[in-house]
Protein backbone atom coordinates (compact mmCIF):
# COMPACT_ATOMS: atom_id res chain seq x y z
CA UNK A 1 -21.02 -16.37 1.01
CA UNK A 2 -17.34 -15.66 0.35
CA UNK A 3 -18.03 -14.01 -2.76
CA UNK A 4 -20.28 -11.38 -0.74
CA UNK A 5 -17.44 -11.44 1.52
CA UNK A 6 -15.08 -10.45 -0.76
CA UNK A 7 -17.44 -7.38 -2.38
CA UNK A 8 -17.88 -6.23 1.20
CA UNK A 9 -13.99 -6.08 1.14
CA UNK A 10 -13.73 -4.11 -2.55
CA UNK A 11 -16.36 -1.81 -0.53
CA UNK A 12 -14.45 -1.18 2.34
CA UNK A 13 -11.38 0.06 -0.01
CA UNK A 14 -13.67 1.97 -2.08
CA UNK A 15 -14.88 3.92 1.05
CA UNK A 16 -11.37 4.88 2.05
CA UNK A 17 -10.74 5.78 -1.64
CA UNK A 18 -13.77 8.15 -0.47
CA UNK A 19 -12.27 9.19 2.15
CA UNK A 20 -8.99 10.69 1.11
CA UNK A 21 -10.73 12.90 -1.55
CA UNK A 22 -12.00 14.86 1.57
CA UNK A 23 -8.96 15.24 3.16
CA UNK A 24 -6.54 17.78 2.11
CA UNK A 25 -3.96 15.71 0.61
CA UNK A 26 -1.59 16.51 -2.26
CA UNK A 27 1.26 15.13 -3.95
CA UNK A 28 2.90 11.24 -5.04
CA UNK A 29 1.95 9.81 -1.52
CA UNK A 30 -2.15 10.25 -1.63
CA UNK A 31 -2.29 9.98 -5.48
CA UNK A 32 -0.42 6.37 -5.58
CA UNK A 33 -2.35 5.80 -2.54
CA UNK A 34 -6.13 6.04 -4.32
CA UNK A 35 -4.62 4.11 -7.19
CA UNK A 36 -3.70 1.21 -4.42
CA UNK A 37 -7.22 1.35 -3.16
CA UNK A 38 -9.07 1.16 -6.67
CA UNK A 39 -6.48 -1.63 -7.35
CA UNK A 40 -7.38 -3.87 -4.61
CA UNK A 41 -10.75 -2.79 -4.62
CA UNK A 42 -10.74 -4.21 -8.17
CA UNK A 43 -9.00 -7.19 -6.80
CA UNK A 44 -11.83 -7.86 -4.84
CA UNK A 45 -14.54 -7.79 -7.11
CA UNK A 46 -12.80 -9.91 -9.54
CA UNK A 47 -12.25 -12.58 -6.80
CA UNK A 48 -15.51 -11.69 -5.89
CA UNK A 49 -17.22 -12.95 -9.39
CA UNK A 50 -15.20 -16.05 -9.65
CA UNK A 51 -17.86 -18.43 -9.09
CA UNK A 52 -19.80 -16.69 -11.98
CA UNK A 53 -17.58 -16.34 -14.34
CA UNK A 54 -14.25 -18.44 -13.97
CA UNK A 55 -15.02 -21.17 -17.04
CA UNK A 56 -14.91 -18.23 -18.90
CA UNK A 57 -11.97 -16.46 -21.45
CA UNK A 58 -13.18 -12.65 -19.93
CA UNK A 59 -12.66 -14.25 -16.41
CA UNK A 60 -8.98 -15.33 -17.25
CA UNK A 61 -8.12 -12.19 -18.66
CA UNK A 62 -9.06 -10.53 -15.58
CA UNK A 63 -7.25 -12.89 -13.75
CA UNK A 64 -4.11 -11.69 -15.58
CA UNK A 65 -5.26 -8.01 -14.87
CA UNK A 66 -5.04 -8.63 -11.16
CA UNK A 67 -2.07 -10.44 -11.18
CA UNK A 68 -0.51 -7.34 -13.26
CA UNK A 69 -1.64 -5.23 -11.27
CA UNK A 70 0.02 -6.65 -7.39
CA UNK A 71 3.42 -6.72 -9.22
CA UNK A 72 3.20 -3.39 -10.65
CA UNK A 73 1.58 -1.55 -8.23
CA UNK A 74 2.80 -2.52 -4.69
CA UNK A 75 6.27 -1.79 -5.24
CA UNK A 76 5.18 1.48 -5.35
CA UNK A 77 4.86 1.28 -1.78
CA UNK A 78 8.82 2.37 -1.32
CA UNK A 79 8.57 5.38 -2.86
CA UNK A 80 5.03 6.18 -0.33
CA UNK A 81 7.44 5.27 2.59
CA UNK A 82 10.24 7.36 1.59
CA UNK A 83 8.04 10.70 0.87
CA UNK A 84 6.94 10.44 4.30
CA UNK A 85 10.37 9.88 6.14
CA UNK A 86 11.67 12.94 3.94
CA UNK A 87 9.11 15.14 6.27
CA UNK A 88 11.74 14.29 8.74
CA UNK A 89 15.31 14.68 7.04
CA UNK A 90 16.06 18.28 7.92
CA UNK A 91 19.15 17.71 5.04
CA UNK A 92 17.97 17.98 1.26
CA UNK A 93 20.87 15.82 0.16
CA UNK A 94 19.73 12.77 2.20
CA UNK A 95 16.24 13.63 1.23
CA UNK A 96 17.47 13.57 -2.52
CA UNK A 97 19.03 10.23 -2.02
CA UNK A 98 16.32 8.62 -0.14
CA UNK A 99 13.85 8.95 -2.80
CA UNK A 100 16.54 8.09 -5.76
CA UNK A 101 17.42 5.08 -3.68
CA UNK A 102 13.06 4.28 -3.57
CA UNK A 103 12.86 4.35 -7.01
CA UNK A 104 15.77 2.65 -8.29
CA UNK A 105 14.60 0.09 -5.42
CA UNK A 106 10.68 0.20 -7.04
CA UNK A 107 12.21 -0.31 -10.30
CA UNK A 108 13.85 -3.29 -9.34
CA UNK A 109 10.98 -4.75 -7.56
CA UNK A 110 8.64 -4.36 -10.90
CA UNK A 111 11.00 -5.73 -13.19
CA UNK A 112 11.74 -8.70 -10.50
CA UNK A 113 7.83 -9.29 -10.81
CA UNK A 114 7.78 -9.17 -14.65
CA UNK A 115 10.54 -11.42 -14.89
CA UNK A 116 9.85 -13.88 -12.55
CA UNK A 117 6.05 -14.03 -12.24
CA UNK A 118 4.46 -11.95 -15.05
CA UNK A 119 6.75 -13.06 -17.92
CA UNK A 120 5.59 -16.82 -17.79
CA UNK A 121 2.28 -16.63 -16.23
CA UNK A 122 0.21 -19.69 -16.33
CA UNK A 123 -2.96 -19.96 -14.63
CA UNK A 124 -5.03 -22.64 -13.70
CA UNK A 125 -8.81 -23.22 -11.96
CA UNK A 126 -8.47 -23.58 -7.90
CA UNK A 127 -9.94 -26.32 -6.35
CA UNK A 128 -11.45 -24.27 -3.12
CA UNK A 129 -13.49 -21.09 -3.87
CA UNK A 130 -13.09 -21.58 -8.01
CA UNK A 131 -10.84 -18.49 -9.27
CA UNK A 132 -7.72 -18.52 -11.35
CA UNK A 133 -4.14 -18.78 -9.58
CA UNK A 134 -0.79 -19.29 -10.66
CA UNK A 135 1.02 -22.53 -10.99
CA UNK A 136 4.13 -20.93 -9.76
CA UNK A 137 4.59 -22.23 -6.29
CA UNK A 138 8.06 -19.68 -5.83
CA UNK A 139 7.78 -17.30 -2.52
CA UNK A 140 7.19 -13.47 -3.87
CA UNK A 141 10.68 -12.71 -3.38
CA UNK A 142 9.74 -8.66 -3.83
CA UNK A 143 6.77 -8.63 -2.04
CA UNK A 144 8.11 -9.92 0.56
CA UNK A 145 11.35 -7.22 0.88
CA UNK A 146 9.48 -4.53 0.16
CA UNK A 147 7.46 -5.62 3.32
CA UNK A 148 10.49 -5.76 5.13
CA UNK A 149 11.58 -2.42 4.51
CA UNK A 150 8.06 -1.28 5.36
CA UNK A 151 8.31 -2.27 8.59
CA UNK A 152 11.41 -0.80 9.41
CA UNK A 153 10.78 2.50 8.16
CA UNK A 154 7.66 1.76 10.29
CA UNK A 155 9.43 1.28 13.58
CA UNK A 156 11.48 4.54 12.60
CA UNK A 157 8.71 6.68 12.24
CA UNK A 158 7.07 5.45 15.48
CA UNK A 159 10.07 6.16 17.08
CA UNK A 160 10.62 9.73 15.63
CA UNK A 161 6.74 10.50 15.22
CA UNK A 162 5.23 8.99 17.63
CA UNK A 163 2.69 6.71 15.28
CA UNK A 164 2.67 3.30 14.98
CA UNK A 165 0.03 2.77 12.37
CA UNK A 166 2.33 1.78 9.74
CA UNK A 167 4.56 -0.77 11.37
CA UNK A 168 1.26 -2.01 12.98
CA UNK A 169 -0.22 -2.47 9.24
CA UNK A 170 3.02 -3.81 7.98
CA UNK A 171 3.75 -6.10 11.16
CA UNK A 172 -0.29 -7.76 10.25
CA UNK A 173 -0.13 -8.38 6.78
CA UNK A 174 3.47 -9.82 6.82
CA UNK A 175 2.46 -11.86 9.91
CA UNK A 176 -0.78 -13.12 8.49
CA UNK A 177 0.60 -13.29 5.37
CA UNK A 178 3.58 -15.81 6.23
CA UNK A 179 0.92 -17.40 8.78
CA UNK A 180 -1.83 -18.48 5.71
CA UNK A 181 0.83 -19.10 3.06
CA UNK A 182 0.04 -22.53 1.33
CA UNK A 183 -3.32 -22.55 3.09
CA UNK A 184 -6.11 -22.95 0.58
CA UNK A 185 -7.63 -19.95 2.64
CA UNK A 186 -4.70 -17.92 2.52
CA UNK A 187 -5.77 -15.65 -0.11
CA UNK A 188 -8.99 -14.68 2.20
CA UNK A 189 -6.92 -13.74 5.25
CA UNK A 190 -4.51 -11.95 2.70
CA UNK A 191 -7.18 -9.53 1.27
CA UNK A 192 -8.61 -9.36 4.35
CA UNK A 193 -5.15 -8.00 5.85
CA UNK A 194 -4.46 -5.74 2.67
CA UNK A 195 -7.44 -3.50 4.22
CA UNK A 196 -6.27 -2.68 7.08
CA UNK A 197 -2.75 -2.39 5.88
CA UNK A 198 -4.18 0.13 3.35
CA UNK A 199 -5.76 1.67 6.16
CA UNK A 200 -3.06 1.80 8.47
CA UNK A 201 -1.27 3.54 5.67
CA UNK A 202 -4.24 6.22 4.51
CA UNK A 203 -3.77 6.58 8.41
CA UNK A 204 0.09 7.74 8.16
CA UNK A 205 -0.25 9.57 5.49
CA UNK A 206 -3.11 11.54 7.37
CA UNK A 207 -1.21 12.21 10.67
CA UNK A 208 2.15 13.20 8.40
CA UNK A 209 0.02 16.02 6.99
CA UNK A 210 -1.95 16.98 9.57
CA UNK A 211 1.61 17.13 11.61
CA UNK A 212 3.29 18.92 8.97
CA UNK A 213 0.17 21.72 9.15
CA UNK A 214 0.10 22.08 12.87
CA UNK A 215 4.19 22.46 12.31
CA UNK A 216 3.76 25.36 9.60
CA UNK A 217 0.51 27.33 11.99
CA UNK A 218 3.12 27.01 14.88
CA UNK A 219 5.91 28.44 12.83
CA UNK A 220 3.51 31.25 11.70
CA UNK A 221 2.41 31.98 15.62
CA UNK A 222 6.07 32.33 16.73
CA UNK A 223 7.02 34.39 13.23
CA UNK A 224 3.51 37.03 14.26
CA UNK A 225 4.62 37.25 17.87
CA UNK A 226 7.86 37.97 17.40
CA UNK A 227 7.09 40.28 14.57
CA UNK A 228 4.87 42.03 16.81
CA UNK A 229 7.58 42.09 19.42
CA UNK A 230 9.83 43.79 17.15
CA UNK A 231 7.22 46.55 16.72
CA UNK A 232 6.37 47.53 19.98
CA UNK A 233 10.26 48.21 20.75
């Protein structure tokens, strides 16, 4: 039952991965998006086919695979945040800085996560729902900032933009997150959060553009009107 659970979830990320190849989306933001949903859509299926496969040497390297992939991958989140808040930092210099600052910030995060938790991996069998974990009991230091900073830039984008989807799919995770931690069902409430986070940031990314379009079709209203002002003196 969990295990169909858990495909249902890979499904659900897979659809939104659907999703934002109809949309028309561009640039760093949507591309490291789709490789967030095929990440934890893969994420899913692998937890998905523990029962199957977890006495076996395939199953544990796709355990490392998944573990590889949440340290390298999320971090990435930063630089996602900071393309959008440049949309509203009319000065290129602090738009220059706030990226520079995201990836020097990303960096840190990844090589945090390869020190930390990738370098001396160790996985053993769980007792509930059998799949591979780490024997590392240490809080995800990076995770958890990066989550923080999330939800700030979150709050200032509500504020400035009027959407609260991402500081509403920040707030969840980190909330449900810190709620199911050292619960042997915490990693179901955790995936199951990680969708609509994903979501709530497909959603942010959406509005930002479709913002930033009505922005440029109002600029070129004004720009024809007054053009055609200036002709009919």
């Amino acid at each position: 039952m969990l295990g169909f659970m858990f495909l249902l979830l890979a499904l659900g990320h897979v659809a939104l991965f659907l999703w934002s190849l109809s949309r028309p989306l561009t640039g760093f933001p949507v591309w490291y998006l789709r490789c967030l949903l095929l990440a934890m859509a893969l994420d899913n299926v692998i937890i998905a086919v523990a029962p199957a496969l977890v006495d076996s040497s395939t199953y544990a390297e796709l355990s490392v695979l998944r573990f590889w992939l949440h340290a390298i991958v999320l971090p990435g989140l930063l630089v996602f945040v900071a393309s959008i808040l440049c949309d509203y930092l009319t000065v290129a210099g602090l738009r220059r800085v706030l990226l520079w600052g995201a990836w020097l910030l990303t960096i840190a995060a990844v090589t945090y996560g390869y020190l930390y938790e990738l370098a001396n991996l160790n996985l053993v069998r769980a007792e509930f729902y059998p799949r591979m974990v780490s024997t590392d009991g240490q809080l995800p230091y990076a995770t958890i900032l990066v989550n923080l900073l999330v939800i700030v830039a979150g709050i200032w984008i509500w504020r400035r933009a009027g959407w609260p989807w991402l500081f509403l799919g920040a707030v969840q995770i980190f909330v449900v997150n810190g709620a199911a931690a050292g619960q042997e069902w915490g990693f179901i409430a955790g995936n199951l959060a990680e969708l609509f986070f994903v979501a709530s940031l497909l959603a942010t990314l959406n509005q930002a553009i479709e913002s930033q379009r009505s922005g440029n079709l109002q600029h070129q209203k004004t720009t024809v009107v007054s053009e055609s002002s200036m002709s009919g003196h």
